[in-house]
N, C-alpha and C. Protein backbone atom coordinates (compact mmCIF):
# COMPACT_ATOMS: atom_id res chain seq x y z
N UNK A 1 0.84 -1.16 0.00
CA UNK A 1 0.00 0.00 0.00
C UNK A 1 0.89 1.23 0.00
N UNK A 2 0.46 2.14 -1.11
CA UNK A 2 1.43 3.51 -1.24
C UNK A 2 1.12 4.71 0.19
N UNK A 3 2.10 4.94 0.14
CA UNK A 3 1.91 6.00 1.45
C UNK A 3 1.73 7.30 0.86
N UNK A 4 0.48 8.46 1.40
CA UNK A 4 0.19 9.42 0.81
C UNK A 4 1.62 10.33 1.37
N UNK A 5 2.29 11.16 0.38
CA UNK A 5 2.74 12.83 0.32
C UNK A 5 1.98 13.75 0.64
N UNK A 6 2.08 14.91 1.79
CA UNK A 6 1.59 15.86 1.30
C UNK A 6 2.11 16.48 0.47
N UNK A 7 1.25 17.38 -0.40
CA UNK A 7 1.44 18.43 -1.82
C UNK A 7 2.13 19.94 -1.30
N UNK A 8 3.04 19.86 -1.84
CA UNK A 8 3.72 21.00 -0.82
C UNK A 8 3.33 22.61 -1.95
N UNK A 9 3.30 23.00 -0.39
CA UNK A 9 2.35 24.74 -1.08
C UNK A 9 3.37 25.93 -1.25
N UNK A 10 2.98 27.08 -1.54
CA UNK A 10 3.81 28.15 -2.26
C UNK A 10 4.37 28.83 -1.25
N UNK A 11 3.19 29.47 -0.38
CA UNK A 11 3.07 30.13 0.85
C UNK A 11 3.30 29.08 2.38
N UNK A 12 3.99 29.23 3.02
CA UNK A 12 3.75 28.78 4.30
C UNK A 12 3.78 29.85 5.46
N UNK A 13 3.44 30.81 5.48
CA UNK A 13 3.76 32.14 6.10
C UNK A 13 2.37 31.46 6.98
N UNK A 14 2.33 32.05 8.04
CA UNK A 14 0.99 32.12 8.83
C UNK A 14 0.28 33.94 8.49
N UNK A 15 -1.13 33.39 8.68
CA UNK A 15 -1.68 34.24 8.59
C UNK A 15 -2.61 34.95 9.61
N UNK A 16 -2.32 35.80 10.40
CA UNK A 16 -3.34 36.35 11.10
C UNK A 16 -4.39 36.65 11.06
N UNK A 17 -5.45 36.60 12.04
CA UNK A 17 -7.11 36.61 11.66
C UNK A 17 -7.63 38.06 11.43
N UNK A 18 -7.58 38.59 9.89
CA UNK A 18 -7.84 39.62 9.80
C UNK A 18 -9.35 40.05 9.84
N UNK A 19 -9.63 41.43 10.33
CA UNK A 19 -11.41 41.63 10.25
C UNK A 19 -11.87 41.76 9.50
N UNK A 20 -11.53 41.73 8.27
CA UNK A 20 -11.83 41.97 6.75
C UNK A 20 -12.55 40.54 6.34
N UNK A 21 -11.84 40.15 6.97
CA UNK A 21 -11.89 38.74 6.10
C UNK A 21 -13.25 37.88 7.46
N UNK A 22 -13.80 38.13 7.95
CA UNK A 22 -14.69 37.60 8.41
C UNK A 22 -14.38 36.29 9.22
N UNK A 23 -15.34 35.20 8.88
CA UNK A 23 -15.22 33.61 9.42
C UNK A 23 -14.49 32.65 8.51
N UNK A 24 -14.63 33.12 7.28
CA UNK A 24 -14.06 32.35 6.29
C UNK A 24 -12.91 33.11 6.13
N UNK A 25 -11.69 32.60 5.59
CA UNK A 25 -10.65 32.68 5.19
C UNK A 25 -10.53 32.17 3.84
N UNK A 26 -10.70 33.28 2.82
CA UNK A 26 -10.64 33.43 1.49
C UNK A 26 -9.37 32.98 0.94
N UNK A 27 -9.42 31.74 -0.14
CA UNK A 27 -8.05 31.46 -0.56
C UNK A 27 -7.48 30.31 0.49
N UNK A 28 -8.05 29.64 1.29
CA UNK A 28 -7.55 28.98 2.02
C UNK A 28 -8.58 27.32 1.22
N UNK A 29 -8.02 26.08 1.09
CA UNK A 29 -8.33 25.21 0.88
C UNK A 29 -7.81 24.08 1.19
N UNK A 30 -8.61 22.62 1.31
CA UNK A 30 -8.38 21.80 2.32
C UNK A 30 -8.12 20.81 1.63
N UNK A 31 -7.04 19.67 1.54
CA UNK A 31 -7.27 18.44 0.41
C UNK A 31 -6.78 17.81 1.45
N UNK A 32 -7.57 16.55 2.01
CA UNK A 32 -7.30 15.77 2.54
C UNK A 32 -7.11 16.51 4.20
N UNK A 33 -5.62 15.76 4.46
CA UNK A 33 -5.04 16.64 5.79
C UNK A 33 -4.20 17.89 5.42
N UNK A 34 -3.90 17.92 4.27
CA UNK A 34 -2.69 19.01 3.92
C UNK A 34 -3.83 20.44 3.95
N UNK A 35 -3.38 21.27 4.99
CA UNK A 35 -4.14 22.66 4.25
C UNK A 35 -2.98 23.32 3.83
N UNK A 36 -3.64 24.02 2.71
CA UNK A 36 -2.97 25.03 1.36
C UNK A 36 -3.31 26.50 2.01
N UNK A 37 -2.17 27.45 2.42
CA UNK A 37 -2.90 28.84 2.53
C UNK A 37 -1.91 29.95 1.56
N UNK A 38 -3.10 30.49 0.46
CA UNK A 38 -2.47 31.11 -0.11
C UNK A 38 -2.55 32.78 0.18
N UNK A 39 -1.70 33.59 0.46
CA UNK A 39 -2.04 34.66 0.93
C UNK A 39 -1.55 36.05 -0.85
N UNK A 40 -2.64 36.84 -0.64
CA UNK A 40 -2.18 37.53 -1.26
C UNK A 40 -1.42 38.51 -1.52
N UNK A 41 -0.59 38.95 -2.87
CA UNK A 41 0.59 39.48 -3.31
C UNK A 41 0.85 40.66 -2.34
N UNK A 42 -0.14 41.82 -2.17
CA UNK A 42 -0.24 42.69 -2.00
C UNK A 42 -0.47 42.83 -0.05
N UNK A 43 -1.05 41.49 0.14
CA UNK A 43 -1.06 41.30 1.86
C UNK A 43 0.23 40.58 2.69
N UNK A 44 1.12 40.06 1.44
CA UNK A 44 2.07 39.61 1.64
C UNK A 44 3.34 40.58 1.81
N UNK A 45 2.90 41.21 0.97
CA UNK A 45 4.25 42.65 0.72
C UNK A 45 3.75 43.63 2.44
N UNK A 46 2.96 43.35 2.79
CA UNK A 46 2.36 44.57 3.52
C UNK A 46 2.50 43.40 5.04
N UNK A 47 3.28 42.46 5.04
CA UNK A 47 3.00 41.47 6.86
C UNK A 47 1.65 41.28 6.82
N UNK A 48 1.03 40.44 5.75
CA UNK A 48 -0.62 40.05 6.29
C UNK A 48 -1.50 41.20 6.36
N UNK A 49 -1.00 42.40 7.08
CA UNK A 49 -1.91 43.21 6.69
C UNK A 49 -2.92 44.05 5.42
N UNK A 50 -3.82 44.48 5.63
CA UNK A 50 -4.15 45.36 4.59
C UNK A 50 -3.55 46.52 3.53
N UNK A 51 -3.29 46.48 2.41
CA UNK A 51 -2.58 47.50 2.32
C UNK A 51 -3.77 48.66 2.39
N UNK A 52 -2.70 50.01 2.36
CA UNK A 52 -3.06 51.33 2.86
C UNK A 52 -4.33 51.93 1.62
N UNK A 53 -4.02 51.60 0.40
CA UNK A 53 -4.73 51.78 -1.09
C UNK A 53 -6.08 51.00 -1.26
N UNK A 54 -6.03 50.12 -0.29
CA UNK A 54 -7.25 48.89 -0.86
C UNK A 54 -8.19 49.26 0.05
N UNK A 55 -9.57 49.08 -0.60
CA UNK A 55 -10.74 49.22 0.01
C UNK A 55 -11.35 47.91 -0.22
N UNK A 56 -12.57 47.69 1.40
CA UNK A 56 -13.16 46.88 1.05
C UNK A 56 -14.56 47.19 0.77
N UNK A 57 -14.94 46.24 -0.64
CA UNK A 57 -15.83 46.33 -1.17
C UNK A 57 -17.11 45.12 -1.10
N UNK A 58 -16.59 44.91 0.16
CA UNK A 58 -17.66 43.46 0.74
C UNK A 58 -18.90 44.09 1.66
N UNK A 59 -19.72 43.70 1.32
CA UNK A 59 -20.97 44.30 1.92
C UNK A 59 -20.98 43.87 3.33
N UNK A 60 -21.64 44.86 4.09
CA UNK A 60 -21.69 44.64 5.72
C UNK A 60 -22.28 43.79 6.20
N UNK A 61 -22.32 42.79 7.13
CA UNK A 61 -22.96 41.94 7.28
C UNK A 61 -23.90 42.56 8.54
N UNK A 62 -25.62 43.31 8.38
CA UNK A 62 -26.46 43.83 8.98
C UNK A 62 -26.77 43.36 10.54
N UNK A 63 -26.68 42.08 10.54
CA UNK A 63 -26.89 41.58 11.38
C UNK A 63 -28.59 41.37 11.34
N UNK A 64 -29.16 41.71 10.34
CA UNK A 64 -30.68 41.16 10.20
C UNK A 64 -30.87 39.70 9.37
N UNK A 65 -31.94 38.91 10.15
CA UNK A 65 -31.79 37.70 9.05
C UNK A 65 -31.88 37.81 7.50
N UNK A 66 -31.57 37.53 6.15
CA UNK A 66 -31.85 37.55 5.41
C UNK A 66 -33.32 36.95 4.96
N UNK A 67 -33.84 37.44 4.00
CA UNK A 67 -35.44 36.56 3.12
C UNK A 67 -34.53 35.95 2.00
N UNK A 68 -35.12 34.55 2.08
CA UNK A 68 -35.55 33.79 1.02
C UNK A 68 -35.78 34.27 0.03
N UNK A 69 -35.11 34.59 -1.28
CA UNK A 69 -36.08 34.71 -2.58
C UNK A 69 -37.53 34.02 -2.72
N UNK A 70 -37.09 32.44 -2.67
CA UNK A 70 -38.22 31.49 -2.52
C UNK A 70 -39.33 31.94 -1.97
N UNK A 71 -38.70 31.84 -0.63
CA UNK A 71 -40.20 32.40 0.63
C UNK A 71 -41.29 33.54 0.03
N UNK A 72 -40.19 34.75 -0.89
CA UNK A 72 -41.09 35.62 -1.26
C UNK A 72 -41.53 35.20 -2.53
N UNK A 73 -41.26 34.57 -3.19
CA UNK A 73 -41.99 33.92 -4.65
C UNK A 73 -42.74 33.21 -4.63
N UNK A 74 -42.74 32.50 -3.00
CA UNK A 74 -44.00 31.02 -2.94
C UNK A 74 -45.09 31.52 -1.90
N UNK A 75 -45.04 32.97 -1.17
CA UNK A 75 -45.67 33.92 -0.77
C UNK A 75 -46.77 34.57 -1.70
N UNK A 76 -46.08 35.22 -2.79
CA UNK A 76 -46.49 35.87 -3.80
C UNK A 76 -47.45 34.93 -4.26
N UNK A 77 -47.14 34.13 -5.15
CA UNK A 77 -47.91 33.32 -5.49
C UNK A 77 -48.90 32.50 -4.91
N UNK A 78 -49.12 32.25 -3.89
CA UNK A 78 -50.01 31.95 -2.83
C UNK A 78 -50.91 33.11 -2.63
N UNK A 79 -50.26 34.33 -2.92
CA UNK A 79 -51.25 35.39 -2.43
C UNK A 79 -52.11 36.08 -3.87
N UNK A 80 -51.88 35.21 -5.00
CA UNK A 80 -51.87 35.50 -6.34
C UNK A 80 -53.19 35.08 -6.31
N UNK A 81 -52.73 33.27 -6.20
CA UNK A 81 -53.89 32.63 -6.19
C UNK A 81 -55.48 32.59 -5.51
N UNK A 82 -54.82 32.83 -4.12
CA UNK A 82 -55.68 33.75 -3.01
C UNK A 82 -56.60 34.33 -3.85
N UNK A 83 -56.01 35.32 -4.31
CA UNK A 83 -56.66 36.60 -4.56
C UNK A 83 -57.35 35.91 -5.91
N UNK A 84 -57.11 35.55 -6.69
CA UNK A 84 -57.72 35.41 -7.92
C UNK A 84 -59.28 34.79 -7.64
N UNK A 85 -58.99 33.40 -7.09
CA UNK A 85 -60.18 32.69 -6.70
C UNK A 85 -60.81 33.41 -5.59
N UNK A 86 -60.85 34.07 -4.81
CA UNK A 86 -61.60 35.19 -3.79
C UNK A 86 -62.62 35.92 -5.06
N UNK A 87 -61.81 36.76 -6.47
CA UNK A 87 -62.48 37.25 -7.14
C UNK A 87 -63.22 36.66 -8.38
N UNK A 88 -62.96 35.18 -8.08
CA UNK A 88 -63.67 34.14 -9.24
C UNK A 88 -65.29 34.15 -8.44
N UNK A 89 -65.33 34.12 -6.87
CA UNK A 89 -66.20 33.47 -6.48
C UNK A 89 -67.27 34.76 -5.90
N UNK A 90 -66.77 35.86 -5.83
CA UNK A 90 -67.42 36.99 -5.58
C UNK A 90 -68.09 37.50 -7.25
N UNK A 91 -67.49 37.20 -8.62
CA UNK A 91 -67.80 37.62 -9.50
C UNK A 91 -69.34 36.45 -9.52
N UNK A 92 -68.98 35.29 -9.63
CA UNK A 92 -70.29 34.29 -9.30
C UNK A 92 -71.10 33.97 -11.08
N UNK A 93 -70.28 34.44 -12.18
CA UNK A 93 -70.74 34.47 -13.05
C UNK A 93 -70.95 35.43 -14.16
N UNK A 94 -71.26 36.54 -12.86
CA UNK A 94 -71.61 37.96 -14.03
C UNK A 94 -70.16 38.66 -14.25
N UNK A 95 -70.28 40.15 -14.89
CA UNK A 95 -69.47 40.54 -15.36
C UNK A 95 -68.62 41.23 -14.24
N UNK A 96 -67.16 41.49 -14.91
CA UNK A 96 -66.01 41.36 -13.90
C UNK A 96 -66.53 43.12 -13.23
N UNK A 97 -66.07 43.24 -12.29
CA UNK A 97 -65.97 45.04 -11.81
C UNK A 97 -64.84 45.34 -11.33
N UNK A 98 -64.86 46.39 -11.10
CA UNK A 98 -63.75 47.21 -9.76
C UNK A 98 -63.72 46.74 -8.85
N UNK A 99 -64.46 46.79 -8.26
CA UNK A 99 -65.07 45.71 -6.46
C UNK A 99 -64.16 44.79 -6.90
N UNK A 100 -64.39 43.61 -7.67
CA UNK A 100 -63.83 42.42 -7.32
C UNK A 100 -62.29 42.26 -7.46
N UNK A 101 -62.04 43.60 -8.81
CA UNK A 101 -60.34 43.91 -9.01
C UNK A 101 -59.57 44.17 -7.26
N UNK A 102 -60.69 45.26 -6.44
CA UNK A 102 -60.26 45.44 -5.28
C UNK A 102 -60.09 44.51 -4.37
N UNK A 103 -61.03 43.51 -4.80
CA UNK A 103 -60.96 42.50 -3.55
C UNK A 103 -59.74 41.56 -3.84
N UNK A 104 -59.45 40.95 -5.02
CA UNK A 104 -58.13 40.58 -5.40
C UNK A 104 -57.72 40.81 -4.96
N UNK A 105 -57.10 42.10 -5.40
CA UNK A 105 -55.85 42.56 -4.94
C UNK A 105 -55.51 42.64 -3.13
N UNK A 106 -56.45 43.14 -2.63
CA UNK A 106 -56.70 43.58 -0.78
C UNK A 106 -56.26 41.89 0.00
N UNK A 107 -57.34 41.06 -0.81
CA UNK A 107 -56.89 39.55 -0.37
C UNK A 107 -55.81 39.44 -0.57
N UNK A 108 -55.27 38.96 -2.07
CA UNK A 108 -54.19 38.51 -2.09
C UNK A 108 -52.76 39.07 -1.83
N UNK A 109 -53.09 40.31 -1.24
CA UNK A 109 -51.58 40.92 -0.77
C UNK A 109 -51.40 40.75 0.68
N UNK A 110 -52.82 40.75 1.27
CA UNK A 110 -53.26 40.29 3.14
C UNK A 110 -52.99 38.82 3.29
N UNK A 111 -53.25 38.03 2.18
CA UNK A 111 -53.01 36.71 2.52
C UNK A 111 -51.28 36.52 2.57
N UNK A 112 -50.64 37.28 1.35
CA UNK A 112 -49.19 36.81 1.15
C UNK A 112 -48.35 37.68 2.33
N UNK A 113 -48.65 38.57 3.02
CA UNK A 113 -48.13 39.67 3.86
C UNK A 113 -48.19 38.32 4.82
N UNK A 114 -49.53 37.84 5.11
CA UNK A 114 -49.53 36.65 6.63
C UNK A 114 -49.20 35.70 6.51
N UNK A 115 -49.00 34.91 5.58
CA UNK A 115 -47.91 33.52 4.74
C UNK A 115 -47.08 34.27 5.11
N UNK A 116 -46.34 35.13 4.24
CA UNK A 116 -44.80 35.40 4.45
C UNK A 116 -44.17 35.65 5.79
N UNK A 117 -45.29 36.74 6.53
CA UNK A 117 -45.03 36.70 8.27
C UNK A 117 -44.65 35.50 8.98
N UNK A 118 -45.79 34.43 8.56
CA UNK A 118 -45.34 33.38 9.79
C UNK A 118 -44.40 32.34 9.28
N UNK A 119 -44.63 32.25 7.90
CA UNK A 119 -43.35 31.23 7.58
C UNK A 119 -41.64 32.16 8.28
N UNK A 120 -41.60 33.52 8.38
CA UNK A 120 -40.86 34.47 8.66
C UNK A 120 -40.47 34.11 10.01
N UNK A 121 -41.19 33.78 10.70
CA UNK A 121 -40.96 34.08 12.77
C UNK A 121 -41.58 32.55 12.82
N UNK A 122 -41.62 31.32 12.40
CA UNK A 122 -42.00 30.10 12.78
C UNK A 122 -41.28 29.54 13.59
N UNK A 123 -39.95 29.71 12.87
CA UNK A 123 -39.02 28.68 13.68
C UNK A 123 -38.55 29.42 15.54
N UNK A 124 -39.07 30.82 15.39
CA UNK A 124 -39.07 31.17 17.05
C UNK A 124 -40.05 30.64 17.60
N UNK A 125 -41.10 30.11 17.47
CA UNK A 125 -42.09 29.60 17.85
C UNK A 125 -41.99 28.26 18.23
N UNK A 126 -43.15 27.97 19.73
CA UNK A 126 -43.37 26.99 19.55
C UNK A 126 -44.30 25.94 19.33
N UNK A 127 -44.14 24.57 19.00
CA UNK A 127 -44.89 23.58 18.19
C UNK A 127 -46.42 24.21 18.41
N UNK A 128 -46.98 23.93 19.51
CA UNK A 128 -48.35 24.22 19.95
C UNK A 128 -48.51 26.22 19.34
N UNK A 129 -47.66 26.88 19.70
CA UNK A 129 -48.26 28.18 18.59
C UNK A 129 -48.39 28.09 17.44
N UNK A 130 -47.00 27.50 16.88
CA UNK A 130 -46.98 27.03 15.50
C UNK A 130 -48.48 26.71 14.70
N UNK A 131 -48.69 25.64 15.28
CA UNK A 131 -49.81 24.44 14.76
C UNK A 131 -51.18 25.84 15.03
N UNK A 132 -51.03 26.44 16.43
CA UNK A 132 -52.11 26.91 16.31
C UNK A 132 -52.30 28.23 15.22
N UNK A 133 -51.39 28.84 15.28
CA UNK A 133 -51.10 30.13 14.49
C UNK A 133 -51.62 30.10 13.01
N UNK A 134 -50.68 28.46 12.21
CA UNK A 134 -51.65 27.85 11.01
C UNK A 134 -52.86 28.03 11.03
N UNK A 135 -53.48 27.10 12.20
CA UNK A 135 -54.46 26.90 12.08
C UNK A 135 -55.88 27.83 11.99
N UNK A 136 -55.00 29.08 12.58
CA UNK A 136 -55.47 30.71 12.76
C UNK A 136 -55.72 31.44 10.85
N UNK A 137 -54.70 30.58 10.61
CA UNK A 137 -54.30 31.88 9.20
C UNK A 137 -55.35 30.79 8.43
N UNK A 138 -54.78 29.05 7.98
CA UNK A 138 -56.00 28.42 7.20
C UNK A 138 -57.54 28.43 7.58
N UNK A 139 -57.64 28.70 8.63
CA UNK A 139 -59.28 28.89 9.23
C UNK A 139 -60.08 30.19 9.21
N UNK A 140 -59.49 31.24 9.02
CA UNK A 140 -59.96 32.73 8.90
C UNK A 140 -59.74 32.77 7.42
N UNK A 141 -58.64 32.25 6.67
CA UNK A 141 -58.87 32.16 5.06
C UNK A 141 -60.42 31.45 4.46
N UNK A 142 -60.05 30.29 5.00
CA UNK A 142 -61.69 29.17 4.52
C UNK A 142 -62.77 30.13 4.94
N UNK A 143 -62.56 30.04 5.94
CA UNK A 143 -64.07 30.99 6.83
C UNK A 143 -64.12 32.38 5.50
N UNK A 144 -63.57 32.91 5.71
CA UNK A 144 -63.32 34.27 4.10
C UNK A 144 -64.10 33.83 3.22
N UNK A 145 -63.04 32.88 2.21
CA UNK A 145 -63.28 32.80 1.13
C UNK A 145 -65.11 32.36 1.36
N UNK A 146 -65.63 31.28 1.84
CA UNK A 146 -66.84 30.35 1.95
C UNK A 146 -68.03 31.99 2.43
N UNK A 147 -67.43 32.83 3.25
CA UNK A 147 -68.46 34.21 3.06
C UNK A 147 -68.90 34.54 1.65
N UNK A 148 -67.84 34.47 1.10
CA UNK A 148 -68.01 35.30 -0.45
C UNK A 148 -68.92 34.43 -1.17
N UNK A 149 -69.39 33.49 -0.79
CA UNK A 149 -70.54 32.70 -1.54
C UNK A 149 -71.86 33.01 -1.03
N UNK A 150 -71.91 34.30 -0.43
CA UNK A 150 -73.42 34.31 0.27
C UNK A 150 -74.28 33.97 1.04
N UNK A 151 -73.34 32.97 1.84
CA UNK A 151 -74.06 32.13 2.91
C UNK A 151 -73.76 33.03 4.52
N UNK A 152 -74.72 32.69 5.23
CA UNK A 152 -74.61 32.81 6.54
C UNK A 152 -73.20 33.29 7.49
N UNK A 153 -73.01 33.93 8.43
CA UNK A 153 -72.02 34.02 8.75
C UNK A 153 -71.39 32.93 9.97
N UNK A 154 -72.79 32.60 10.04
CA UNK A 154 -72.53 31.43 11.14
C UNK A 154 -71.75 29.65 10.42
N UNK A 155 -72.68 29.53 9.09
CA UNK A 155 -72.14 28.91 8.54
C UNK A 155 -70.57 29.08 7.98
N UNK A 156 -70.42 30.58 7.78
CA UNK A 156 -69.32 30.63 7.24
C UNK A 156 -68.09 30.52 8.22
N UNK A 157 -68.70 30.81 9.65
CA UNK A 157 -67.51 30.95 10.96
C UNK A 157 -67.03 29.43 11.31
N UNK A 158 -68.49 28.08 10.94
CA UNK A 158 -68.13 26.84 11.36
C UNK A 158 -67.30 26.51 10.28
N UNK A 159 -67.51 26.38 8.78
CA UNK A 159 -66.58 26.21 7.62
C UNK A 159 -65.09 26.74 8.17
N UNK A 160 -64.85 27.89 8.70
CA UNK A 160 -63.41 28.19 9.27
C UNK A 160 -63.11 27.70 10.10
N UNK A 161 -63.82 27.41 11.00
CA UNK A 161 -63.45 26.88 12.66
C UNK A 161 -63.04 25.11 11.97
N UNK A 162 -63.74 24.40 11.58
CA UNK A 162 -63.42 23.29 11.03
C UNK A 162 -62.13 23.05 10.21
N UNK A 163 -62.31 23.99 9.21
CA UNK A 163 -60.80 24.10 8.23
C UNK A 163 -59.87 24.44 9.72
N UNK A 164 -59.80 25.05 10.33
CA UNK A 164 -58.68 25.94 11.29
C UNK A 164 -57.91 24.67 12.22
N UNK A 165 -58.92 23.73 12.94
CA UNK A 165 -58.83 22.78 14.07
C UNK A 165 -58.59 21.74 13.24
N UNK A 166 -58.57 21.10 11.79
CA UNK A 166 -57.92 19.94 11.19
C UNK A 166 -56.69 20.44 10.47
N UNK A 167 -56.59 21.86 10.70
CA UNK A 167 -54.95 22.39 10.34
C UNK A 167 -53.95 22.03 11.55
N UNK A 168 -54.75 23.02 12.43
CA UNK A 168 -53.66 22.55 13.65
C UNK A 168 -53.59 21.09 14.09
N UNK A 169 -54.63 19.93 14.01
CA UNK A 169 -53.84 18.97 14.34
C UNK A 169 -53.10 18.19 13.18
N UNK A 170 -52.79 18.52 11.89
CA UNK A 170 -52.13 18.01 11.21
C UNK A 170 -51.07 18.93 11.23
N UNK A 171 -50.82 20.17 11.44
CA UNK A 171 -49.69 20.79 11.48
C UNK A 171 -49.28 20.31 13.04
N UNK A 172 -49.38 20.13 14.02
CA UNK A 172 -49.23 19.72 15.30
C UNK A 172 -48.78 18.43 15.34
N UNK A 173 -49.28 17.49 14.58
CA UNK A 173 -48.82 16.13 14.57
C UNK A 173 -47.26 15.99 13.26
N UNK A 174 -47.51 16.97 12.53
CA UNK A 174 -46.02 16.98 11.65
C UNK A 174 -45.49 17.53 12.49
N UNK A 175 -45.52 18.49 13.04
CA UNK A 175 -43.79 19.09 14.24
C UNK A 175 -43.86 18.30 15.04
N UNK A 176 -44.56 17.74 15.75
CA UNK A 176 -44.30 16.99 17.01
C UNK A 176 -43.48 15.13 16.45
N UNK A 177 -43.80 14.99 15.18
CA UNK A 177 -43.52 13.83 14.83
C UNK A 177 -41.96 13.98 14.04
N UNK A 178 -41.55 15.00 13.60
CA UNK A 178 -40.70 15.60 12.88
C UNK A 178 -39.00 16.29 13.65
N UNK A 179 -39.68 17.14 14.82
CA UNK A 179 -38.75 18.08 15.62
C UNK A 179 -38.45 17.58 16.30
N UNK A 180 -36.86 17.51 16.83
CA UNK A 180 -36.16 16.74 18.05
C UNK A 180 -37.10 17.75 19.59
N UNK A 181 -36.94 16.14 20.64
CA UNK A 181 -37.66 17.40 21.35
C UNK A 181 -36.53 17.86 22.15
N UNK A 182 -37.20 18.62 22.81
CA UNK A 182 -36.50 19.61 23.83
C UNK A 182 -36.13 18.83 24.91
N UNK A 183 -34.70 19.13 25.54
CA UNK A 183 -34.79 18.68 26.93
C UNK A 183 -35.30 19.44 27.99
């Protein structure tokens, strides 16, 4: 059996943990056990440091969480759809109006604003808010939309309350079956 070499590198200088350079160490790579650190021309001429001419052009890290593209594209679209069928079922047949352009739009930007919110702050939450919070947003949606058909409000509050309480225990039984628990 051949015995591995390490691959011998250009640089062996050590490098000090500069603040520029964050958590990662740019230019540094790992093969195997051998690490490679290559430092650059200009940080080399200067002892590791920065030179005096160079700016950095790395964006600040805010300290706010970042959004998802996704989150806001599968938001959007959720709040698209929302809205469309809200104004399929308020139109009921006859011809389209303003009203229903308004209601579109009012829904489906209220629905994607409260999707995007809680998918946003979920993971601070816990299981039992979680499940219930769903079950808050799919049960006041159903209950909504099932108004816009003209029926009762009582009927329309049990249609939500029903949709709302088979959300939370299927959202309740996926985290609880899913999430390590807590000690």
């Amino acid at each position: 059996m051949a015995t591995r070499t390490p691959t011998p590198t250009r640089h062996r200088t050590p490098r000090p943990h500069l603040p520029w350079h964050g958590d990662t160490r740019h230019g540094d790579t790992r093969h195997g056990d051998v690490r490679h650190d290559y430092v650059r021309h200009d940080e080399a001429r200067h002892g590791g440091a920065r030179p005096p001419d160079v700016r950095d052009t790395r964006p600040q890290d805010s300290g706010r969480p970042r959004v998802s593209p996704r989150l806001v594209g599968n938001s959007l679209l959720l709040g698209i759809a929302y809205g469309a069928y809200a104004s399929y079922i308020a139109r009921g047949g006859g011809p389209a109006t303003f009203g229903q352009l308004a209601l579109a739009l009012v829904s489906g930007a209220l629905a994607a604003l409260l999707v995007f919110g809680l998918v946003h702050v979920q993971r601070g939450l816990m299981r039992e808010v979680r499940a219930a919070a769903w079950g808050v947003l799919v049960g006041g949606g159903m209950g909504f939309l099932y108004s816009l058909t003209n029926h009762s409000v009582l009927l329309s509050s049990g249609i939500g309350l029903a949709f709302g309480a088979a959300t939370v225990i299927v959202v309740f039984y996926a985290l609880y079956t899913r999430e390590p628990r807590e000690p």
